[in-house]
C-alpha atoms as a PDB file:
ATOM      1  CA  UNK A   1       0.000   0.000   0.000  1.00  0.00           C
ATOM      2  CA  UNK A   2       1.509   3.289  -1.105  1.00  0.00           C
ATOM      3  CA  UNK A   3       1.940   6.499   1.209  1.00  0.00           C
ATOM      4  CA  UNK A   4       0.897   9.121  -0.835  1.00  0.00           C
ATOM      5  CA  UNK A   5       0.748  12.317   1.399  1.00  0.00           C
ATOM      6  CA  UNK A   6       1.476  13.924   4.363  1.00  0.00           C
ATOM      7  CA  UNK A   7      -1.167  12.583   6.781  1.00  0.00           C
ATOM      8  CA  UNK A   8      -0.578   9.146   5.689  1.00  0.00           C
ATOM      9  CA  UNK A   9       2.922   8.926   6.212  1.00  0.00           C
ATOM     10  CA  UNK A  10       2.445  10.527   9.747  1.00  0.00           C
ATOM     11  CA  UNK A  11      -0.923   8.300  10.472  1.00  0.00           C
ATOM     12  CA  UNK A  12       1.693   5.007   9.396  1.00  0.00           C
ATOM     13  CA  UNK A  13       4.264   6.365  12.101  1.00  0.00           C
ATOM     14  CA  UNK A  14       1.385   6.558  14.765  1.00  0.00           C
ATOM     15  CA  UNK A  15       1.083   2.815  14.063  1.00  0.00           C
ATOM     16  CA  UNK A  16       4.365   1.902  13.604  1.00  0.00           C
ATOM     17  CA  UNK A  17       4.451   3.161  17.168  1.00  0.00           C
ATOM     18  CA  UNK A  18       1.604   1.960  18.683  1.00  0.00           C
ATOM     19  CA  UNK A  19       2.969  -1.524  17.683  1.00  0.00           C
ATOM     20  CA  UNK A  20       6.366  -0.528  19.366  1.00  0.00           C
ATOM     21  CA  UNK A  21       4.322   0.594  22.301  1.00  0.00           C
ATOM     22  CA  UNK A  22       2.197  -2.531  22.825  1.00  0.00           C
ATOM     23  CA  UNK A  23       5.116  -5.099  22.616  1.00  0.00           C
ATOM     24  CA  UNK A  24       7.414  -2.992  24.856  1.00  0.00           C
ATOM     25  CA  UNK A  25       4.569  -3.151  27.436  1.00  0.00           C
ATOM     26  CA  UNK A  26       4.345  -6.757  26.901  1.00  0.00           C
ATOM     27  CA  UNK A  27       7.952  -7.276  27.603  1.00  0.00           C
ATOM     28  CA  UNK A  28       8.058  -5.516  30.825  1.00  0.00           C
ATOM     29  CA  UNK A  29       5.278  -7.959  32.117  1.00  0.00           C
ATOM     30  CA  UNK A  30       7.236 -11.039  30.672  1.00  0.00           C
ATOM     31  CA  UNK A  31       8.578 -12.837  34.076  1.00  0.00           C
ATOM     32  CA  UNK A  32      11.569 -13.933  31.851  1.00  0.00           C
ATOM     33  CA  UNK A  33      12.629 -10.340  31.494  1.00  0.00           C
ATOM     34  CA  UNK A  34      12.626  -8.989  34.881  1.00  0.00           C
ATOM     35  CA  UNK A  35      16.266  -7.829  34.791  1.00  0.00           C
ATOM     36  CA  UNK A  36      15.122  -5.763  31.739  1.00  0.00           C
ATOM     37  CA  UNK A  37      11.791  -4.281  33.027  1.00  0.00           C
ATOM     38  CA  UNK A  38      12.657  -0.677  33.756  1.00  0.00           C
ATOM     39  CA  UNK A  39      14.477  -0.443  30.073  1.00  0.00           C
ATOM     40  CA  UNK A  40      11.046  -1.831  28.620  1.00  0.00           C
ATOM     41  CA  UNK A  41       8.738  -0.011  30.767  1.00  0.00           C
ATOM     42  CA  UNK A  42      10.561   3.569  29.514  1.00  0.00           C
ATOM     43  CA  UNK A  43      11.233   2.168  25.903  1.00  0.00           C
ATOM     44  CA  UNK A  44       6.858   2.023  26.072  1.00  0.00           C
ATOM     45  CA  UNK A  45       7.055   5.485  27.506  1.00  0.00           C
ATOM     46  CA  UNK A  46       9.289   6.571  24.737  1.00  0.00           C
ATOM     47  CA  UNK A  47       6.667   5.305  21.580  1.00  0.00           C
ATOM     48  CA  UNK A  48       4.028   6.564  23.350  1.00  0.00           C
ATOM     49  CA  UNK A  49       5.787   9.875  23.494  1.00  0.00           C
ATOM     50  CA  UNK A  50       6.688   9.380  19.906  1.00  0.00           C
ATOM     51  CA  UNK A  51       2.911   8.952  19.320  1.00  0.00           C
ATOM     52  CA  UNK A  52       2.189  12.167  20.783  1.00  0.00           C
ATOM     53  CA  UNK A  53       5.118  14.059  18.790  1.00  0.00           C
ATOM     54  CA  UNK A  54       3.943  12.579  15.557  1.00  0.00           C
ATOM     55  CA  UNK A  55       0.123  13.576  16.180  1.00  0.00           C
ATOM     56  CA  UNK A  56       1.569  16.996  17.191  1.00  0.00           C
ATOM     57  CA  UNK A  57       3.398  17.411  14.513  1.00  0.00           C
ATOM     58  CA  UNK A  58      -0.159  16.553  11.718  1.00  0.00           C
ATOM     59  CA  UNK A  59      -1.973  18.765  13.838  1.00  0.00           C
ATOM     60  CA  UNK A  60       0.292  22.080  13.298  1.00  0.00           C
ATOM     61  CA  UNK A  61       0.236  21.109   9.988  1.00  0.00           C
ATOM     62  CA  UNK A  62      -2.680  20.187   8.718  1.00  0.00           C
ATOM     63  CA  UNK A  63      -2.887  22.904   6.140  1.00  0.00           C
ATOM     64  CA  UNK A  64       0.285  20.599   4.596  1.00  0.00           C
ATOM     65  CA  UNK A  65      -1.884  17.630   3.818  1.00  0.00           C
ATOM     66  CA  UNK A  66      -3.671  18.504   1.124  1.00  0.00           C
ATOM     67  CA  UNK A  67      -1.189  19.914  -0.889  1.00  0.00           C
ATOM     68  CA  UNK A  68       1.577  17.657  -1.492  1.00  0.00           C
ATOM     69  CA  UNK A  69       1.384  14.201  -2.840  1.00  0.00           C
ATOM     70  CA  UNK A  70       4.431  12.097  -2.193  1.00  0.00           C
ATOM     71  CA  UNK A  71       5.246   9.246  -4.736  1.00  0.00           C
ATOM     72  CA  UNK A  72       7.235   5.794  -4.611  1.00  0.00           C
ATOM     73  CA  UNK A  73       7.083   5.220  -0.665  1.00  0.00           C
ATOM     74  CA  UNK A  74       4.761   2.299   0.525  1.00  0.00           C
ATOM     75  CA  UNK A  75       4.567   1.089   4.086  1.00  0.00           C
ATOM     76  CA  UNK A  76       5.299  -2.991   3.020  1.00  0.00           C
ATOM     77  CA  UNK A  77       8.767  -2.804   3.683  1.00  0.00           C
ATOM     78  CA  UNK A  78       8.131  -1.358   7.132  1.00  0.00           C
ATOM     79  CA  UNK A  79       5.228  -3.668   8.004  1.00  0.00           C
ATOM     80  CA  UNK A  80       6.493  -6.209  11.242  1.00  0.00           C
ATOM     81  CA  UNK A  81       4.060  -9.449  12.154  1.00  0.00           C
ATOM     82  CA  UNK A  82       3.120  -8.882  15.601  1.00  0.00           C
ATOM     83  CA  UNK A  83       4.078 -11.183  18.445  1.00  0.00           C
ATOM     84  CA  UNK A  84       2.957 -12.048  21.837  1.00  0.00           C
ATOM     85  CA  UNK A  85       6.007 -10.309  24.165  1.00  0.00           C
ATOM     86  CA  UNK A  86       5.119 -12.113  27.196  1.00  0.00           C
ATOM     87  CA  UNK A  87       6.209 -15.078  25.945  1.00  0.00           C
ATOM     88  CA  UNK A  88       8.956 -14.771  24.352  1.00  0.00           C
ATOM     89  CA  UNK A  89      12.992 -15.523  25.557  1.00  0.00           C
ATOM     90  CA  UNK A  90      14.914 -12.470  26.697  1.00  0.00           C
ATOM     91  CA  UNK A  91      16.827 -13.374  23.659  1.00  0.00           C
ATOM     92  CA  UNK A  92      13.642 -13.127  20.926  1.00  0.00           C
ATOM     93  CA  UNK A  93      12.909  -9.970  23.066  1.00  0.00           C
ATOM     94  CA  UNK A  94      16.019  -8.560  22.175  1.00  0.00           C
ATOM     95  CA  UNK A  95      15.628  -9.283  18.644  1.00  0.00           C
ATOM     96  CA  UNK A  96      12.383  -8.291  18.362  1.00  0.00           C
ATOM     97  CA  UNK A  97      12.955  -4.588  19.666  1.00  0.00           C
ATOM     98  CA  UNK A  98      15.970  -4.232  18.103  1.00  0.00           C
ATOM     99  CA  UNK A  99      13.768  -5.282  14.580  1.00  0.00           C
ATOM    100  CA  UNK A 100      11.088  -2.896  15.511  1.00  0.00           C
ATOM    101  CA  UNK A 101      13.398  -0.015  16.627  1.00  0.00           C
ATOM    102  CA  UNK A 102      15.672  -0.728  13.460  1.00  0.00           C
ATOM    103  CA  UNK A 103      11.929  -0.224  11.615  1.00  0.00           C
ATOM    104  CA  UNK A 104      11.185   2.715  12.658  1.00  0.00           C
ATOM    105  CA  UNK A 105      14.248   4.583  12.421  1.00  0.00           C
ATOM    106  CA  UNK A 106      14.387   3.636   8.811  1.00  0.00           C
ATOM    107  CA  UNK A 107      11.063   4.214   8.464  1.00  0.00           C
ATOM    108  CA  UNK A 108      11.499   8.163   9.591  1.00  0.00           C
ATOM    109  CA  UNK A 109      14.618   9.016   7.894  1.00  0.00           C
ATOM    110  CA  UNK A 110      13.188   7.941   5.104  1.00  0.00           C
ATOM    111  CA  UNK A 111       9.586   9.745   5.702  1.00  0.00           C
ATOM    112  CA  UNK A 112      11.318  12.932   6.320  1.00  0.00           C
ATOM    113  CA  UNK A 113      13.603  12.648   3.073  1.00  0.00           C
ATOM    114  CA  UNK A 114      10.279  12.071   1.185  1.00  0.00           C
ATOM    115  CA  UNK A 115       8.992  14.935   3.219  1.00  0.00           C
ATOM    116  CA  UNK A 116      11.674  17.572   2.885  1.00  0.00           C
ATOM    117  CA  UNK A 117       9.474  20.124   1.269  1.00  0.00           C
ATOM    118  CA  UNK A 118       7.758  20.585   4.493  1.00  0.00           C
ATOM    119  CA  UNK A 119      10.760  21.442   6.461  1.00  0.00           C
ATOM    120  CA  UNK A 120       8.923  21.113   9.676  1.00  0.00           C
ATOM    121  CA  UNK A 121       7.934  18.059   9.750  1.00  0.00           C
ATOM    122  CA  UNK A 122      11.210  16.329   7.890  1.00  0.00           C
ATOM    123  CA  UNK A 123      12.830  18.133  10.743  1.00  0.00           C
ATOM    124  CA  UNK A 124      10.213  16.506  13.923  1.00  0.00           C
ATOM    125  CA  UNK A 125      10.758  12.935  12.180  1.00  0.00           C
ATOM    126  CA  UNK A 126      14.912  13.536  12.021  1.00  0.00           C
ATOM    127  CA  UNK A 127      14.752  14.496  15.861  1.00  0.00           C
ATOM    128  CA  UNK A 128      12.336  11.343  16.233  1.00  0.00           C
ATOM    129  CA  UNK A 129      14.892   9.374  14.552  1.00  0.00           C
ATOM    130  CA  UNK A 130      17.596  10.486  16.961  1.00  0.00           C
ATOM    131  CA  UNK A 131      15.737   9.896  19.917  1.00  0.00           C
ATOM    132  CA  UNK A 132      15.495   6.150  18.345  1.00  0.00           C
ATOM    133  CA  UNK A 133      19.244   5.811  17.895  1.00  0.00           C
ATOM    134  CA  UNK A 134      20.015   6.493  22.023  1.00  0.00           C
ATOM    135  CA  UNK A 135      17.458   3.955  22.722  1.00  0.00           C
ATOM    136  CA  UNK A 136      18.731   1.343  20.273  1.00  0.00           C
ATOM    137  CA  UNK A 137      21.838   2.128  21.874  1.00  0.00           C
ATOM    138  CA  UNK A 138      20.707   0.792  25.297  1.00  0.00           C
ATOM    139  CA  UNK A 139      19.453  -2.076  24.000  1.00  0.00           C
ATOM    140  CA  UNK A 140      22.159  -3.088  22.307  1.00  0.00           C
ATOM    141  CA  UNK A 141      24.026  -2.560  25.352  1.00  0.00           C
ATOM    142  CA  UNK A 142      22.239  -5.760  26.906  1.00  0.00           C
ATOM    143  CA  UNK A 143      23.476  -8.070  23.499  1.00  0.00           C
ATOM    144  CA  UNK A 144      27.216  -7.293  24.848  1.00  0.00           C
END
């Protein structure tokens, strides 16, 4: 399915974040992954904040949405099955973030280079996309 505009590229980050949000809220309630609960429990905080940002950021500019079409991006290459985080090893947790954080950072650097005619909002997704690499930092901490 293609992205063809401003408020469908931001309405596919809100999702791509809600996802992100629901399995990092799994985690921190998987017994296996006690050790790693508070790192969970704030990497939820974090999409949920991201969530906020990106609805923020369609809301101040909504007069953007109509006027640009954007052509050649579609959302398949950023779609991730969902999985059951309570279940999982600490090891397939791992992964799993690490896929889903590795997602969405790709996801907004390249939404903002599609977007770079609306200056604003390339720059909210590049400052998204930072946040992203300090937490995929920690996580890949715990792989060491």
């Amino acid at each position: 399915m293609s992205l063809i505009n401003f408020g469908s590229i931001l309405g596919f980050a809100e999702e791509v974040e809600t996802q992100n949000m629901i399995f990092f809220s799994q985690v921190s309630g998987n017994p296996d992954c006690n050790e790693y609960h508070a790192l969970f429990e704030n990497l939820a905080k974090s999409a949920k904040k991201r969530i906020v940002e990106v609805q923020r950021a369609k809301r101040e500019n909504v007069t953007e949405m109509v006027l640009e079409t954007i052509e050649g991006f579609h959302r398949d290459p950023f779609v991730i099955a969902s999985e059951e985080a309570s279940v999982l090893t600490p090891q397939q947790v791992i992964e799993k973030s690490k896929e889903l954080l590795d997602r969405s950072l790709d996801y907004y650097e390249k939404a903002a280079a599609k977007l770079k005619g609306q200056a604003d909002v390339a720059r909210a997704l590049k400052v998204l996309a930072k946040k992203l690499l300090k937490e995929r930092k920690k996580l890949l901490e715990l792989d060491s």
